[in-house]
N, C-alpha and C. Protein backbone atom coordinates (compact mmCIF):
# COMPACT_ATOMS: atom_id res chain seq x y z
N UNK A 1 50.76 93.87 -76.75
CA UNK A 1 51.24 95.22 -76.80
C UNK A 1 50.56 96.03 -75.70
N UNK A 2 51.03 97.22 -75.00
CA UNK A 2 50.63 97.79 -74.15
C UNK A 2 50.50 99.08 -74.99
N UNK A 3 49.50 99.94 -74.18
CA UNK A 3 49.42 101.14 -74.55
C UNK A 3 49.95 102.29 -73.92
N UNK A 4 50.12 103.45 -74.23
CA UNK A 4 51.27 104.34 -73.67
C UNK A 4 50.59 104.71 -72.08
N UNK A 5 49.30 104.81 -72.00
CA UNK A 5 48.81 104.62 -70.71
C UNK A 5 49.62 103.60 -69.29
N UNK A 6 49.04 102.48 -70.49
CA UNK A 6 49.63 101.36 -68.81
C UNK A 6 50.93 101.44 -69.01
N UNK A 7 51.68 101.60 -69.79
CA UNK A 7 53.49 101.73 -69.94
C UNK A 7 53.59 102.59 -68.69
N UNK A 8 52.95 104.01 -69.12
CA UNK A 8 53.37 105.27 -68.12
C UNK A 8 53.14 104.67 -66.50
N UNK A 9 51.61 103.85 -66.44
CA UNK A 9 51.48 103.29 -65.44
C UNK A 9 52.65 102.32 -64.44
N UNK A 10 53.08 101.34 -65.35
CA UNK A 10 53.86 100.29 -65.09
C UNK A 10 54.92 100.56 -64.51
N UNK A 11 55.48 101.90 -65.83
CA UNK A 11 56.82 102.47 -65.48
C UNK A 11 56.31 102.94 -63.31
N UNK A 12 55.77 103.97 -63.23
CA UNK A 12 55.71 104.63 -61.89
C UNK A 12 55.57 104.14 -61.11
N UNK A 13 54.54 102.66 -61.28
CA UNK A 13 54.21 101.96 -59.93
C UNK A 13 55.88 101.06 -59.80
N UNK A 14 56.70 100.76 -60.77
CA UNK A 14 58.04 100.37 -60.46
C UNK A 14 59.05 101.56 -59.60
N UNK A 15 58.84 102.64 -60.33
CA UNK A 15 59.26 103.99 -59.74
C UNK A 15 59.31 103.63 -58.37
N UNK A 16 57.80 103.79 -57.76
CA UNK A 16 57.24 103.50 -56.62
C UNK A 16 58.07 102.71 -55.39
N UNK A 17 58.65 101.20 -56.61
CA UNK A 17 59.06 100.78 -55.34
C UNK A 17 58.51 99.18 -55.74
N UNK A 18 57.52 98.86 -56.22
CA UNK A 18 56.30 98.07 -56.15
C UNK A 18 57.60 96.46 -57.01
N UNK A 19 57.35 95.63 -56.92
CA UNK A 19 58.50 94.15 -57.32
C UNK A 19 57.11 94.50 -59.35
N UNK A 20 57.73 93.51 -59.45
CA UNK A 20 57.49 93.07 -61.34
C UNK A 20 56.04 92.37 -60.81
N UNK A 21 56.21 91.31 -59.54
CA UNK A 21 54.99 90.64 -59.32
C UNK A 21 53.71 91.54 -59.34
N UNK A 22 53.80 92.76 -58.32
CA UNK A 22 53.26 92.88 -57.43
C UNK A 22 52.32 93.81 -58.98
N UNK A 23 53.15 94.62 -59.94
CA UNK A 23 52.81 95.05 -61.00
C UNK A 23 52.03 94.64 -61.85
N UNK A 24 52.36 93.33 -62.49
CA UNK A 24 51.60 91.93 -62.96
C UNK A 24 50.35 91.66 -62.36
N UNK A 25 49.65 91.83 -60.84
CA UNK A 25 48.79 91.89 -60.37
C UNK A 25 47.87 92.64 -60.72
N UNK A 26 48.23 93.85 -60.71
CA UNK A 26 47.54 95.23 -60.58
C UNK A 26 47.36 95.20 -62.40
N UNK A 27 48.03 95.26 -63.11
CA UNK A 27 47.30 95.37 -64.31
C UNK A 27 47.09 94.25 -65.10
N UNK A 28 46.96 92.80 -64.63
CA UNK A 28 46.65 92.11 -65.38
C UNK A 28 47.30 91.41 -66.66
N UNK A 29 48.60 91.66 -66.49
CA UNK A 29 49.65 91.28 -67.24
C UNK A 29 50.69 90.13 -66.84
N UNK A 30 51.43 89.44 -68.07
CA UNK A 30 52.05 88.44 -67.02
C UNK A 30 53.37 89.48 -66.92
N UNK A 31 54.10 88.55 -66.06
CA UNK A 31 55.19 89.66 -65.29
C UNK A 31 56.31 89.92 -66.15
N UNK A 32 56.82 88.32 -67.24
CA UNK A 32 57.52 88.61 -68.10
C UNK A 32 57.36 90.21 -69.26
N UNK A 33 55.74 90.20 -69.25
CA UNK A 33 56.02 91.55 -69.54
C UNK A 33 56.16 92.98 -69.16
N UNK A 34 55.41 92.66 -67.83
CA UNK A 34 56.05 93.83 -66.99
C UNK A 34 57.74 93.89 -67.33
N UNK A 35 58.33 93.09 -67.13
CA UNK A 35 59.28 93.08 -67.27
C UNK A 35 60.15 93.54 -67.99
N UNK A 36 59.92 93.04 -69.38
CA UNK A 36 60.00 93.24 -70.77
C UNK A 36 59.85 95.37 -70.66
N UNK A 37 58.92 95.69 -70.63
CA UNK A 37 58.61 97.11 -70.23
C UNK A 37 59.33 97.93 -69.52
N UNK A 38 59.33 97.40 -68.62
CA UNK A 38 60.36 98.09 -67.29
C UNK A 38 61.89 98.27 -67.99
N UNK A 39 62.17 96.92 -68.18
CA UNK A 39 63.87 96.82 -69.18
C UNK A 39 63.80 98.04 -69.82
N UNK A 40 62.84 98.16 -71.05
CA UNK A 40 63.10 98.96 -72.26
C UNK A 40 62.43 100.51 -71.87
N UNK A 41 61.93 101.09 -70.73
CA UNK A 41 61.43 102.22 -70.68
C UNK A 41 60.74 102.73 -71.33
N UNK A 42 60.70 104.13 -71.54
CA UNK A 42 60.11 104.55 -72.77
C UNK A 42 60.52 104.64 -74.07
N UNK A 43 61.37 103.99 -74.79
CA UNK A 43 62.11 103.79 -75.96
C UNK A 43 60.96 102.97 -76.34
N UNK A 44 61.19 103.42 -77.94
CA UNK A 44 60.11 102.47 -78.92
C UNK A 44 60.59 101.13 -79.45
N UNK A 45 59.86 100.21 -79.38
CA UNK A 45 60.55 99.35 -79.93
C UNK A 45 61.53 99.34 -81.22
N UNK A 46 62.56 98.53 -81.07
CA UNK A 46 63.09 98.66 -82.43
C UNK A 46 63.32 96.81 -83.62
N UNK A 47 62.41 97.44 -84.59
CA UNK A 47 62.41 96.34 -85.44
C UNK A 47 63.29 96.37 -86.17
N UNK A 48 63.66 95.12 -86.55
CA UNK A 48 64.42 95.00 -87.91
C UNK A 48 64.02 95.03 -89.62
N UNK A 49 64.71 95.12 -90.23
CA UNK A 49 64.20 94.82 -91.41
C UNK A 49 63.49 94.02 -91.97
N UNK A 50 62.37 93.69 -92.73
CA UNK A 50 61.77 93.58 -93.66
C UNK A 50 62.52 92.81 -94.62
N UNK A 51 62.12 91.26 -94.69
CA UNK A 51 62.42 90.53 -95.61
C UNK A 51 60.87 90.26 -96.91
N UNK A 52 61.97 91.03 -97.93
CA UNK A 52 61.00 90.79 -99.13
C UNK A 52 60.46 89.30 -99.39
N UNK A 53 59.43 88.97 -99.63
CA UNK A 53 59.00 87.72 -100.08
C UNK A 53 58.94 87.74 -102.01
N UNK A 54 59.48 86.30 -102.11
CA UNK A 54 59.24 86.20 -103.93
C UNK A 54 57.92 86.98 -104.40
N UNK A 55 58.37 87.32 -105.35
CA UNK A 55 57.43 88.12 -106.10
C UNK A 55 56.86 86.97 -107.29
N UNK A 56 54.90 87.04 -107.50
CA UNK A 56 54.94 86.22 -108.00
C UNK A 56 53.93 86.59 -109.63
């Protein structure tokens, strides 16, 4: 998980200009998640539902 810091970060240095690699460098992330980040912007993730487990 990233924090809203390096998001804001990630997002600008893409802004910038900068490739997914070059991003992945600079903060120490692999690029799939730069990636992953960049795709979804600042939108929060969205989960699905919650599967109840047997009750015992």
């Amino acid at each position: 998980m990233v924090l809203l810091g390096e998001l804001l970060m990630i997002l600008d240095l893409h802004r910038q200009g900068l490739s997914v690699t070059a991003i992945a460098r600079r903060t120490g992330r692999d690029p799939k998640t730069v990636r992953k980040y960049i795709e979804r912007g600042l939108e929060p993730p969205a989960y699905g539902l919650r599967q109840a487990g047997p009750c015992a």
